[in-house]
PDB file of N, CA and C in Angstrom:
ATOM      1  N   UNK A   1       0.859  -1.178   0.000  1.00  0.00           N
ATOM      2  CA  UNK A   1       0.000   0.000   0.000  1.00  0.00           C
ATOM      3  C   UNK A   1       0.904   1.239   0.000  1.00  0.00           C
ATOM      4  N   UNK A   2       0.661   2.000  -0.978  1.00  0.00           N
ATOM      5  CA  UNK A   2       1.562   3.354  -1.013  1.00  0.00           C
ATOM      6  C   UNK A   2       1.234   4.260   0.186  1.00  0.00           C
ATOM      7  N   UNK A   3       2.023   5.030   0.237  1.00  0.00           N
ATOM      8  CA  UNK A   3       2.301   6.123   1.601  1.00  0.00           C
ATOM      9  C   UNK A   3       0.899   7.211   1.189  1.00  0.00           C
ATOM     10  N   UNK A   4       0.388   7.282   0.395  1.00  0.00           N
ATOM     11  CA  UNK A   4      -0.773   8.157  -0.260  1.00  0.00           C
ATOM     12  C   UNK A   4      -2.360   7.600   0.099  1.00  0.00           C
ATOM     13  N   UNK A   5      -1.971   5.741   0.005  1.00  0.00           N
ATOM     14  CA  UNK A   5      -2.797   5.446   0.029  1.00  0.00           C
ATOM     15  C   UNK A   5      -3.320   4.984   1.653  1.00  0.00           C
ATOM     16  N   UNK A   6      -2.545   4.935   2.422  1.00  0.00           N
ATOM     17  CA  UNK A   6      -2.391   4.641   4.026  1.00  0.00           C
ATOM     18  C   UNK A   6      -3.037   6.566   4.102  1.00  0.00           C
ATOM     19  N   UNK A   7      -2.721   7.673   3.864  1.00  0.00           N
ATOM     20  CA  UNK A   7      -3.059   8.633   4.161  1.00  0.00           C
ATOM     21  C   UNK A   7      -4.359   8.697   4.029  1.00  0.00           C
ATOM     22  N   UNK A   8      -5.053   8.336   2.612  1.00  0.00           N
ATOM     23  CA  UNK A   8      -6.209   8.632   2.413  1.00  0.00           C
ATOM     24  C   UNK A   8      -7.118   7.799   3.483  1.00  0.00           C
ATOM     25  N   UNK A   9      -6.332   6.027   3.628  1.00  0.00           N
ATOM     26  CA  UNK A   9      -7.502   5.618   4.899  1.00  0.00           C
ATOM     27  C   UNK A   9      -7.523   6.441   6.252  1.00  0.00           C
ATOM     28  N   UNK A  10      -6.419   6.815   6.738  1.00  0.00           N
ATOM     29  CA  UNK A  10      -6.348   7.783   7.914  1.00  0.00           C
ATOM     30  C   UNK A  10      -7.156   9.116   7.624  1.00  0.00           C
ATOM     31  N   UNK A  11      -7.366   9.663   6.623  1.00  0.00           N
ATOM     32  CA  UNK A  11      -8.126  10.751   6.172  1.00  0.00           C
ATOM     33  C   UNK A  11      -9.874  10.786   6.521  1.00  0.00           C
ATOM     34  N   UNK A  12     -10.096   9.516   6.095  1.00  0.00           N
ATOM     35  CA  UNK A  12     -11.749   8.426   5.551  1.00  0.00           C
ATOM     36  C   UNK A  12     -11.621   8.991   6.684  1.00  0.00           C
ATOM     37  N   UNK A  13     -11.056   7.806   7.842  1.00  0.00           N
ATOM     38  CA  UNK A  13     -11.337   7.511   9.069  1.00  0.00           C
ATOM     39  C   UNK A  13     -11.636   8.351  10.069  1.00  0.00           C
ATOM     40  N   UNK A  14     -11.050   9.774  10.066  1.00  0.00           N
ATOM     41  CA  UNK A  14     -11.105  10.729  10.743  1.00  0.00           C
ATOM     42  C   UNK A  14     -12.193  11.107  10.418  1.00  0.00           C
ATOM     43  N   UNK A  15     -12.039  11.418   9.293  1.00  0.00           N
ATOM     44  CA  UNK A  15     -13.430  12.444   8.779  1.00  0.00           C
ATOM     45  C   UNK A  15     -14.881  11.889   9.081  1.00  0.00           C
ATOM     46  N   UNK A  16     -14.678  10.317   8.854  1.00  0.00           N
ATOM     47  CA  UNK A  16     -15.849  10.309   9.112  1.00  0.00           C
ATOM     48  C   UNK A  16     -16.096  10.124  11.158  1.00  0.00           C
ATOM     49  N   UNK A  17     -15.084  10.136  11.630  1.00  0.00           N
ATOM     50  CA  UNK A  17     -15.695  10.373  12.878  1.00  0.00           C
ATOM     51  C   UNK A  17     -15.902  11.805  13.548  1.00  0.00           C
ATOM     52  N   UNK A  18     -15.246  12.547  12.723  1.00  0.00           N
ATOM     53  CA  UNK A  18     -15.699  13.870  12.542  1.00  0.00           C
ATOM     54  C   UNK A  18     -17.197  14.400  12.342  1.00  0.00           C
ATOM     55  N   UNK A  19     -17.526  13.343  11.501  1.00  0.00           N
ATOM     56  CA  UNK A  19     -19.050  13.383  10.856  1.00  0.00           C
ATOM     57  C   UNK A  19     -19.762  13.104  12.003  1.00  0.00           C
ATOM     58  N   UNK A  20     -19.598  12.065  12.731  1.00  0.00           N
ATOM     59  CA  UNK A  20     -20.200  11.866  14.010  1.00  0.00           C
ATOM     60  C   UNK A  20     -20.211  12.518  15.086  1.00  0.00           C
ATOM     61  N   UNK A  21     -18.956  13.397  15.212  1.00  0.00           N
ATOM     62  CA  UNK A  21     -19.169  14.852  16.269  1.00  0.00           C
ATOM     63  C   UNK A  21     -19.843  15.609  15.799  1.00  0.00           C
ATOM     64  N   UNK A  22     -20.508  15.607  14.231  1.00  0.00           N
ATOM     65  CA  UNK A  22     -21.187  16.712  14.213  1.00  0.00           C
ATOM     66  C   UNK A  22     -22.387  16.634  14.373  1.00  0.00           C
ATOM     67  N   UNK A  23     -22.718  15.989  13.762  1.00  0.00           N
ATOM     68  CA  UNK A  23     -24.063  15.188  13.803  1.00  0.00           C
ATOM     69  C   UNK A  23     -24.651  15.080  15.539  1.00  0.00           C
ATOM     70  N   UNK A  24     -23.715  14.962  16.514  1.00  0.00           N
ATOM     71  CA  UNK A  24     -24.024  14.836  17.698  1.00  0.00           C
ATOM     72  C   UNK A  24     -24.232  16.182  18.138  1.00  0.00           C
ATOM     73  N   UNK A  25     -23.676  17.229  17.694  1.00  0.00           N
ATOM     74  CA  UNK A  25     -23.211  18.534  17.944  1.00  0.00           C
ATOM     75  C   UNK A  25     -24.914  18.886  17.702  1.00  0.00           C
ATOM     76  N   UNK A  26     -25.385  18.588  16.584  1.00  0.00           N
ATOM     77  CA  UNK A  26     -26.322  19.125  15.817  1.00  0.00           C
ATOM     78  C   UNK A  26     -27.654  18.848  16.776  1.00  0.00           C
ATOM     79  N   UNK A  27     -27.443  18.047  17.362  1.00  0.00           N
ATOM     80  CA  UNK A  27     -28.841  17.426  18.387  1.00  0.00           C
ATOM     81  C   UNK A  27     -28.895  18.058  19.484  1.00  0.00           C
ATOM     82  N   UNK A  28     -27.685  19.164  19.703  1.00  0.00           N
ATOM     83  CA  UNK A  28     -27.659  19.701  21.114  1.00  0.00           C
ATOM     84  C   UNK A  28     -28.251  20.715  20.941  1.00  0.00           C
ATOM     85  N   UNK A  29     -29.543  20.873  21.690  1.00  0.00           N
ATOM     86  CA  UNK A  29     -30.251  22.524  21.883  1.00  0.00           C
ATOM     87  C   UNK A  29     -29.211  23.293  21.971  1.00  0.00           C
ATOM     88  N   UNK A  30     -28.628  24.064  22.699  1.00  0.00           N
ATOM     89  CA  UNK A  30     -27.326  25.024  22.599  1.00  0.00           C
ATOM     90  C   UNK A  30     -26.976  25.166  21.150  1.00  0.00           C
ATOM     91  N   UNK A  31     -26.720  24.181  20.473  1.00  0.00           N
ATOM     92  CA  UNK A  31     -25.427  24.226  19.355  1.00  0.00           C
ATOM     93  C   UNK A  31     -26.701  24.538  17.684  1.00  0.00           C
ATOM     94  N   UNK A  32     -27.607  24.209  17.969  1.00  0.00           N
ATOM     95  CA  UNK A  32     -28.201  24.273  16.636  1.00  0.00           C
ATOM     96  C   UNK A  32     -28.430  25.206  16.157  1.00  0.00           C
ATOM     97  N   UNK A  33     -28.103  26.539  16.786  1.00  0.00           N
ATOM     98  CA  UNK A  33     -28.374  27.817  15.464  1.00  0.00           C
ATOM     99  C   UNK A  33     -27.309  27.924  14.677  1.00  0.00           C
ATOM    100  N   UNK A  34     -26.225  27.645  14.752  1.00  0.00           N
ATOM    101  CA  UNK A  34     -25.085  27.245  14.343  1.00  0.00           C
ATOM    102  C   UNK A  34     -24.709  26.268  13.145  1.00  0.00           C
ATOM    103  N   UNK A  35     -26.032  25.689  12.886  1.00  0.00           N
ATOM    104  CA  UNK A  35     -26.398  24.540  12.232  1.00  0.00           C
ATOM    105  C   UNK A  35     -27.283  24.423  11.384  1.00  0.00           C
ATOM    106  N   UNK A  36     -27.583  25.856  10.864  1.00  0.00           N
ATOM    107  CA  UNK A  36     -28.904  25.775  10.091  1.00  0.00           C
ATOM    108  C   UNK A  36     -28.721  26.137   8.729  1.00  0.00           C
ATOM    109  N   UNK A  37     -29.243  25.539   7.662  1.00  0.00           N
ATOM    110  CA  UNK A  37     -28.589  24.630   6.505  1.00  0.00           C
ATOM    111  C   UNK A  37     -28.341  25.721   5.407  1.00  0.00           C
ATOM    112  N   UNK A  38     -28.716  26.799   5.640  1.00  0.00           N
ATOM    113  CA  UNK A  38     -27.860  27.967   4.881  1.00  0.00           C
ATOM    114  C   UNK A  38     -26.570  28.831   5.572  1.00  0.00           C
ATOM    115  N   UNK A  39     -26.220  29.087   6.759  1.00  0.00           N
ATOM    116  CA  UNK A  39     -25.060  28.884   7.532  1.00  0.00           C
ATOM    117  C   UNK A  39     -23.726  28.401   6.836  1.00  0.00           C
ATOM    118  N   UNK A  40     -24.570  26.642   7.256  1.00  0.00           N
ATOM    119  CA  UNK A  40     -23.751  26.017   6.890  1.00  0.00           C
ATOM    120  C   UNK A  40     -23.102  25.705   5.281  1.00  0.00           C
ATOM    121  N   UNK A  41     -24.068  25.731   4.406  1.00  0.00           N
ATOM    122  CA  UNK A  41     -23.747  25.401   3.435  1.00  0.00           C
ATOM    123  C   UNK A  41     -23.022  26.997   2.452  1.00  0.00           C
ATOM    124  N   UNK A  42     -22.676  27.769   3.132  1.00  0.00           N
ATOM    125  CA  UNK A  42     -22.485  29.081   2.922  1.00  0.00           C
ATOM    126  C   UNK A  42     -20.684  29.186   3.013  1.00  0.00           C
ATOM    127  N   UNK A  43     -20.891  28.790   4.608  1.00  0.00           N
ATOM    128  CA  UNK A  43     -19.674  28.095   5.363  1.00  0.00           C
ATOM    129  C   UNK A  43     -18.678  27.075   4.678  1.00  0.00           C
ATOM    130  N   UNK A  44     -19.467  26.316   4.223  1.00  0.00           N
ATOM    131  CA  UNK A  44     -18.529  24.912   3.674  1.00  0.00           C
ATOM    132  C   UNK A  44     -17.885  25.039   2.269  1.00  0.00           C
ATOM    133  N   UNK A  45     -18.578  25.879   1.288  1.00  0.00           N
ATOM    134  CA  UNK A  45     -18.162  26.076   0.146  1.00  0.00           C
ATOM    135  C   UNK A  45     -17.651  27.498   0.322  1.00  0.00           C
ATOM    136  N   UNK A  46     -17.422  28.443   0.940  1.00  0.00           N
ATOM    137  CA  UNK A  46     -16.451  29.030   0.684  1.00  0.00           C
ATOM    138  C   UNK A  46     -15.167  28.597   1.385  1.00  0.00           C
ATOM    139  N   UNK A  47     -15.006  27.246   2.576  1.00  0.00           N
ATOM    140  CA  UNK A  47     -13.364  27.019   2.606  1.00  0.00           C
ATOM    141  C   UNK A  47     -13.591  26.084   2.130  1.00  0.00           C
ATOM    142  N   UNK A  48     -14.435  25.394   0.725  1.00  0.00           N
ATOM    143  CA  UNK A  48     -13.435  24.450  -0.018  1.00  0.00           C
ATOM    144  C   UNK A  48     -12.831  25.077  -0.867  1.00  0.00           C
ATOM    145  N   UNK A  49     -13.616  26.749  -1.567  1.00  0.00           N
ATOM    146  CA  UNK A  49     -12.456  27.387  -2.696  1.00  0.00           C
ATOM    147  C   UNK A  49     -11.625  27.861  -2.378  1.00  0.00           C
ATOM    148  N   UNK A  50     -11.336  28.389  -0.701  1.00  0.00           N
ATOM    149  CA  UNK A  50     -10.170  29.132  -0.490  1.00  0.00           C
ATOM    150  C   UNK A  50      -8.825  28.002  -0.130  1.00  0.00           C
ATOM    151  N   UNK A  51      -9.338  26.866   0.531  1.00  0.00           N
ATOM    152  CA  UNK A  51      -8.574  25.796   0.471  1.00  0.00           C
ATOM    153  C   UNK A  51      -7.928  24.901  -0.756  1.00  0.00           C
ATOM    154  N   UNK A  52      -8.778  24.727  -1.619  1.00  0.00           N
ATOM    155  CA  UNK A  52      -8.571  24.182  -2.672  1.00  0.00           C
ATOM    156  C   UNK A  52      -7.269  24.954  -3.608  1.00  0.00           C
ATOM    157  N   UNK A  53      -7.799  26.235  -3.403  1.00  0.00           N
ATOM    158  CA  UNK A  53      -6.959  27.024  -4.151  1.00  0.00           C
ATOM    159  C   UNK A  53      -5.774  27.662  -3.760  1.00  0.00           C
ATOM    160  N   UNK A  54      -5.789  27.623  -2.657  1.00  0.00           N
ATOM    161  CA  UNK A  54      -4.699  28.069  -1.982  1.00  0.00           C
ATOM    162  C   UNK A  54      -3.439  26.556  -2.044  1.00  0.00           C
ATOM    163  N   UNK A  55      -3.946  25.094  -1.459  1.00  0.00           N
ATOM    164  CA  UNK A  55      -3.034  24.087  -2.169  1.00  0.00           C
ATOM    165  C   UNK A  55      -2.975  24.263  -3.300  1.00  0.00           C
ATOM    166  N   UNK A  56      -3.679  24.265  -4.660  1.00  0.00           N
ATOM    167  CA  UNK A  56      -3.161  24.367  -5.779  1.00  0.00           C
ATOM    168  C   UNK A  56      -2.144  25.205  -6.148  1.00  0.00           C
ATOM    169  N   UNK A  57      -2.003  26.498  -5.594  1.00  0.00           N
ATOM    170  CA  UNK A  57      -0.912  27.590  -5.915  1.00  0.00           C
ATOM    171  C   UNK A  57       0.212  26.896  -5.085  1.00  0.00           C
ATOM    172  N   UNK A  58       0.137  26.466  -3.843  1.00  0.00           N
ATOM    173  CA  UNK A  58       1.374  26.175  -3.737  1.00  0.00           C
ATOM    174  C   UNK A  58       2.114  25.000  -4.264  1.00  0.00           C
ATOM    175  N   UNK A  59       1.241  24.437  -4.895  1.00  0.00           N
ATOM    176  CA  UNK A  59       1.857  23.222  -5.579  1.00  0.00           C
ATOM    177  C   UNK A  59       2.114  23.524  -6.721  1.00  0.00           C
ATOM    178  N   UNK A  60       1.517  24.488  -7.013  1.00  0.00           N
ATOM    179  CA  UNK A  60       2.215  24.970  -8.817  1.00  0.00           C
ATOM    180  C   UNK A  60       3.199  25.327  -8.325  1.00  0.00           C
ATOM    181  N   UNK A  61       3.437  26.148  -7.236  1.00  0.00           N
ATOM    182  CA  UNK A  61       4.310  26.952  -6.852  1.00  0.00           C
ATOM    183  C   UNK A  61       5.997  25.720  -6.724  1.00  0.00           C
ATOM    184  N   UNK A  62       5.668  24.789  -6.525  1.00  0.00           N
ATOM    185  CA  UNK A  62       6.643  23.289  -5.817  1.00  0.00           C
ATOM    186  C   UNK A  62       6.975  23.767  -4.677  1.00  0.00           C
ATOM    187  N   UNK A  63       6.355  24.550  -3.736  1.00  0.00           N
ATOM    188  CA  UNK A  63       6.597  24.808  -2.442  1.00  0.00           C
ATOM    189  C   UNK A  63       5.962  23.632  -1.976  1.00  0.00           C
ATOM    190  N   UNK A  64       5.181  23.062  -1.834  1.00  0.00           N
ATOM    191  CA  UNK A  64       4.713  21.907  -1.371  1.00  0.00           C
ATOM    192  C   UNK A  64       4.211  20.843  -2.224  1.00  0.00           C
ATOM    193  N   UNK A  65       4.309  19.696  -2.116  1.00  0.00           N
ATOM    194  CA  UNK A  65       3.927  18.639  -2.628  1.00  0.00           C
ATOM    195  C   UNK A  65       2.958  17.708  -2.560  1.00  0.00           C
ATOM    196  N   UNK A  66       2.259  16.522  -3.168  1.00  0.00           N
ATOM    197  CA  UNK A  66       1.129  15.869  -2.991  1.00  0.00           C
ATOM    198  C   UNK A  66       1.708  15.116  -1.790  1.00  0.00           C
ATOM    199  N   UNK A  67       2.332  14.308  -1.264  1.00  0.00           N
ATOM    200  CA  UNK A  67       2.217  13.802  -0.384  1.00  0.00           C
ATOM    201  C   UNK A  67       2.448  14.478   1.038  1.00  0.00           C
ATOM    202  N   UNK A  68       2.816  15.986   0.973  1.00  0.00           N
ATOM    203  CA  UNK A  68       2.963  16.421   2.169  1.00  0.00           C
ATOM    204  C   UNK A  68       1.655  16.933   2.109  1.00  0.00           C
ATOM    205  N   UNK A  69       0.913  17.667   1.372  1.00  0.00           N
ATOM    206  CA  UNK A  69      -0.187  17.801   1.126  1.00  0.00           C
ATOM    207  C   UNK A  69      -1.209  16.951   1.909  1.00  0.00           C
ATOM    208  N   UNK A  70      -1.120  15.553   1.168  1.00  0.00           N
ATOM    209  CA  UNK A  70      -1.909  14.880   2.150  1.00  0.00           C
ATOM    210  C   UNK A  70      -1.815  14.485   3.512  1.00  0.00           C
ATOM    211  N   UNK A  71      -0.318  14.219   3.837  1.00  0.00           N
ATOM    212  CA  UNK A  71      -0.082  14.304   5.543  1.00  0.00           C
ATOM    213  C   UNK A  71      -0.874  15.722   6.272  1.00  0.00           C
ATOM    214  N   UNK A  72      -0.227  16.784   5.207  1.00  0.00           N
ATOM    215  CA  UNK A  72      -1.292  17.991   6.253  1.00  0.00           C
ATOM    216  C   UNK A  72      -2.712  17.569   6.012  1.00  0.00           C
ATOM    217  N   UNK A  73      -3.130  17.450   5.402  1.00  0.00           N
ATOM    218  CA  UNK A  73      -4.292  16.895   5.525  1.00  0.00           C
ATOM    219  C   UNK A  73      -5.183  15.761   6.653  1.00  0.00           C
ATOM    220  N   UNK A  74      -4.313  14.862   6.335  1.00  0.00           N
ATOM    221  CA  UNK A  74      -4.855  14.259   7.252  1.00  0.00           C
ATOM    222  C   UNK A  74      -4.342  14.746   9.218  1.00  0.00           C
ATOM    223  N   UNK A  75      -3.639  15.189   9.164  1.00  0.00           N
ATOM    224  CA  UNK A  75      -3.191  16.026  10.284  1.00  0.00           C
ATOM    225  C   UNK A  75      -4.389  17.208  10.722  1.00  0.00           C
ATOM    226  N   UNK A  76      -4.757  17.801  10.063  1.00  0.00           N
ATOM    227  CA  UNK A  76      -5.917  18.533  10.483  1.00  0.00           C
ATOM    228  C   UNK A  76      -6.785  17.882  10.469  1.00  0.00           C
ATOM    229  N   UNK A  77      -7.108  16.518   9.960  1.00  0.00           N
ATOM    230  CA  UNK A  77      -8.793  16.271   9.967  1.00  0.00           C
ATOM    231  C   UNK A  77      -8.718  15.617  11.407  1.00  0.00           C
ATOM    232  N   UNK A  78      -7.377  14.400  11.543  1.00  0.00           N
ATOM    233  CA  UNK A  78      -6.957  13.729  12.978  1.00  0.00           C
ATOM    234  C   UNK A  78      -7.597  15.390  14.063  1.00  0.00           C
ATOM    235  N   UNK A  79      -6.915  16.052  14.216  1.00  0.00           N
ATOM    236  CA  UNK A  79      -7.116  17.488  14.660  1.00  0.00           C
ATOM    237  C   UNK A  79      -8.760  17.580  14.814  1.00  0.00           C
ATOM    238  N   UNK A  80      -9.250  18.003  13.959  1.00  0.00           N
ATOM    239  CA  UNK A  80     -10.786  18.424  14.027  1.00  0.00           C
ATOM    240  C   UNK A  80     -11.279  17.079  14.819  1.00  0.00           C
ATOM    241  N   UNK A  81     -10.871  15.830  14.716  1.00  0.00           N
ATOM    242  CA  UNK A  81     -11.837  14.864  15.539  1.00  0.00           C
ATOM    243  C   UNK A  81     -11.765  14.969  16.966  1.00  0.00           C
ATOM    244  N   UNK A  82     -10.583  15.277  16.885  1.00  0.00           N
ATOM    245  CA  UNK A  82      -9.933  15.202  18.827  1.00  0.00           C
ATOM    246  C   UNK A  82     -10.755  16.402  19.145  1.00  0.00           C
ATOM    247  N   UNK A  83     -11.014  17.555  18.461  1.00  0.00           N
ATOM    248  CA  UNK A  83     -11.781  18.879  18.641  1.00  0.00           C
ATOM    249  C   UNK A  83     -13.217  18.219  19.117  1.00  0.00           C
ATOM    250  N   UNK A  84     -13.674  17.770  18.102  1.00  0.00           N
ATOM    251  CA  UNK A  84     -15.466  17.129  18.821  1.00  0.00           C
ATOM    252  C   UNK A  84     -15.159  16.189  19.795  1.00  0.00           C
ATOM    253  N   UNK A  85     -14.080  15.320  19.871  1.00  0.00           N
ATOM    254  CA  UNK A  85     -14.211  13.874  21.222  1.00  0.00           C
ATOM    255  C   UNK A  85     -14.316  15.123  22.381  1.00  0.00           C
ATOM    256  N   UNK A  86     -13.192  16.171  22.467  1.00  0.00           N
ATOM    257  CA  UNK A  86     -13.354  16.875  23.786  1.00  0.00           C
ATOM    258  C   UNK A  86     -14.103  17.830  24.236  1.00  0.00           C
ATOM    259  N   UNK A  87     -14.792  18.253  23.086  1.00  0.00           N
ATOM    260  CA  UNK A  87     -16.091  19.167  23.111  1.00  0.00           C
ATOM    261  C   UNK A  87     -17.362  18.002  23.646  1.00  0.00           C
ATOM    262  N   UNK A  88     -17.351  17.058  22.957  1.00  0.00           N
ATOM    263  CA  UNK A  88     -18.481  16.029  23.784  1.00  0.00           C
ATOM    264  C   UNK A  88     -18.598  15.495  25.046  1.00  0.00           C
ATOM    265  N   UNK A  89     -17.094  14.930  25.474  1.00  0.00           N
ATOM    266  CA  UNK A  89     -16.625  14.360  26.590  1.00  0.00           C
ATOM    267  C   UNK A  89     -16.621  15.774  27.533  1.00  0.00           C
ATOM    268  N   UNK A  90     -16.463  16.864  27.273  1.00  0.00           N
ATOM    269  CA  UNK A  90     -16.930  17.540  28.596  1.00  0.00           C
ATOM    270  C   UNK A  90     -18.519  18.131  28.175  1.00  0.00           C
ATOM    271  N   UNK A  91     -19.563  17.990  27.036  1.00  0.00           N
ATOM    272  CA  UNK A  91     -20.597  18.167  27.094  1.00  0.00           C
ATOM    273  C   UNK A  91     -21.503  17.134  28.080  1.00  0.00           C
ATOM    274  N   UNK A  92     -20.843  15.551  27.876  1.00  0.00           N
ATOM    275  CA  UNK A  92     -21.383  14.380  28.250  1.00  0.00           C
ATOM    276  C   UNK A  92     -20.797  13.819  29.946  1.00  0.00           C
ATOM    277  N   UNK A  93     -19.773  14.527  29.931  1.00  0.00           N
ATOM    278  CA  UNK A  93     -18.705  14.378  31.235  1.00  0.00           C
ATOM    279  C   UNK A  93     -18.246  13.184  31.357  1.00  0.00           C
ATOM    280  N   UNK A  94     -18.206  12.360  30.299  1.00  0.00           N
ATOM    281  CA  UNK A  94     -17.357  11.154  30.308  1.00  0.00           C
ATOM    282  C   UNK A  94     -16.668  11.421  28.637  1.00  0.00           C
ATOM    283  N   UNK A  95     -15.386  10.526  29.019  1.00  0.00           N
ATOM    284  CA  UNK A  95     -14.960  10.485  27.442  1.00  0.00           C
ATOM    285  C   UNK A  95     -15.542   9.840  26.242  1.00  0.00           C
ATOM    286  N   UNK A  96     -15.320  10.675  24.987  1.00  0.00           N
ATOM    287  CA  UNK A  96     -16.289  10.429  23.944  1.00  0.00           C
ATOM    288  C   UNK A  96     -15.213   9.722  22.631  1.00  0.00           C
ATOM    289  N   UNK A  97     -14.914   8.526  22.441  1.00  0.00           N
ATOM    290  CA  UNK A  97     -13.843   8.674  21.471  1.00  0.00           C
ATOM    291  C   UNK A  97     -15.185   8.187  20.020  1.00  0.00           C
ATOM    292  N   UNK A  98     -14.574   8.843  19.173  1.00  0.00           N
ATOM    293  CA  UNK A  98     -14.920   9.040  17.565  1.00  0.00           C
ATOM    294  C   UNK A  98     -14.388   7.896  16.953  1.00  0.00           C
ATOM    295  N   UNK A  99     -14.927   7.328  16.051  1.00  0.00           N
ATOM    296  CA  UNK A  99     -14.310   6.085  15.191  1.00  0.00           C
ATOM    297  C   UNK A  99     -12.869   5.594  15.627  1.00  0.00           C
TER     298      UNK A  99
END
């Protein structure tokens, strides 16, 4: 298995337990105005173009590369999950681990 392709399962994996902090997030009275589907969808597509595009320049650029690319990648998504386990685990007051 290539070093790209071990990233992308570590990527899946996060993300989708990411998906599950949110989704949990979303059920909490407190958290749902935060959550309402023009917000969000407002939210999400403008950092996929500023993200998207911002890796692409630096990779035209050869300041960075596809496989460091994807390590940062999966480095922030690892990141965002540990963000919801400890946002839950002190919503729930026990620990919450994600996928």
């Amino acid at each position: 298995m290539t070093d790209l392709s071990k990233l992308r399962q570590r990527y899946n994996a996060a993300a989708h337990a990411m998906q599950t902090g949110v989704a949990m997030e979303m059920e909490m009275e407190d958290r749902k105005s935060a959550m309402e589907p023009k917000y969000l969808r407002v939210s999400v597509n403008a950092a996929m173009v500023e993200h998207s595009a911002l890796a692409q320049l630096l990779m035209n650029k050869g300041v960075i590369d596809e496989l460091e690319y994807a390590e940062a990648l999966v480095a922030g998504m690892e990141a965002e999950k540990e963000k919801y386990e400890k946002s839950l685990s002190e919503h729930f007051g026990k620990k919450i681990t994600l996928g």
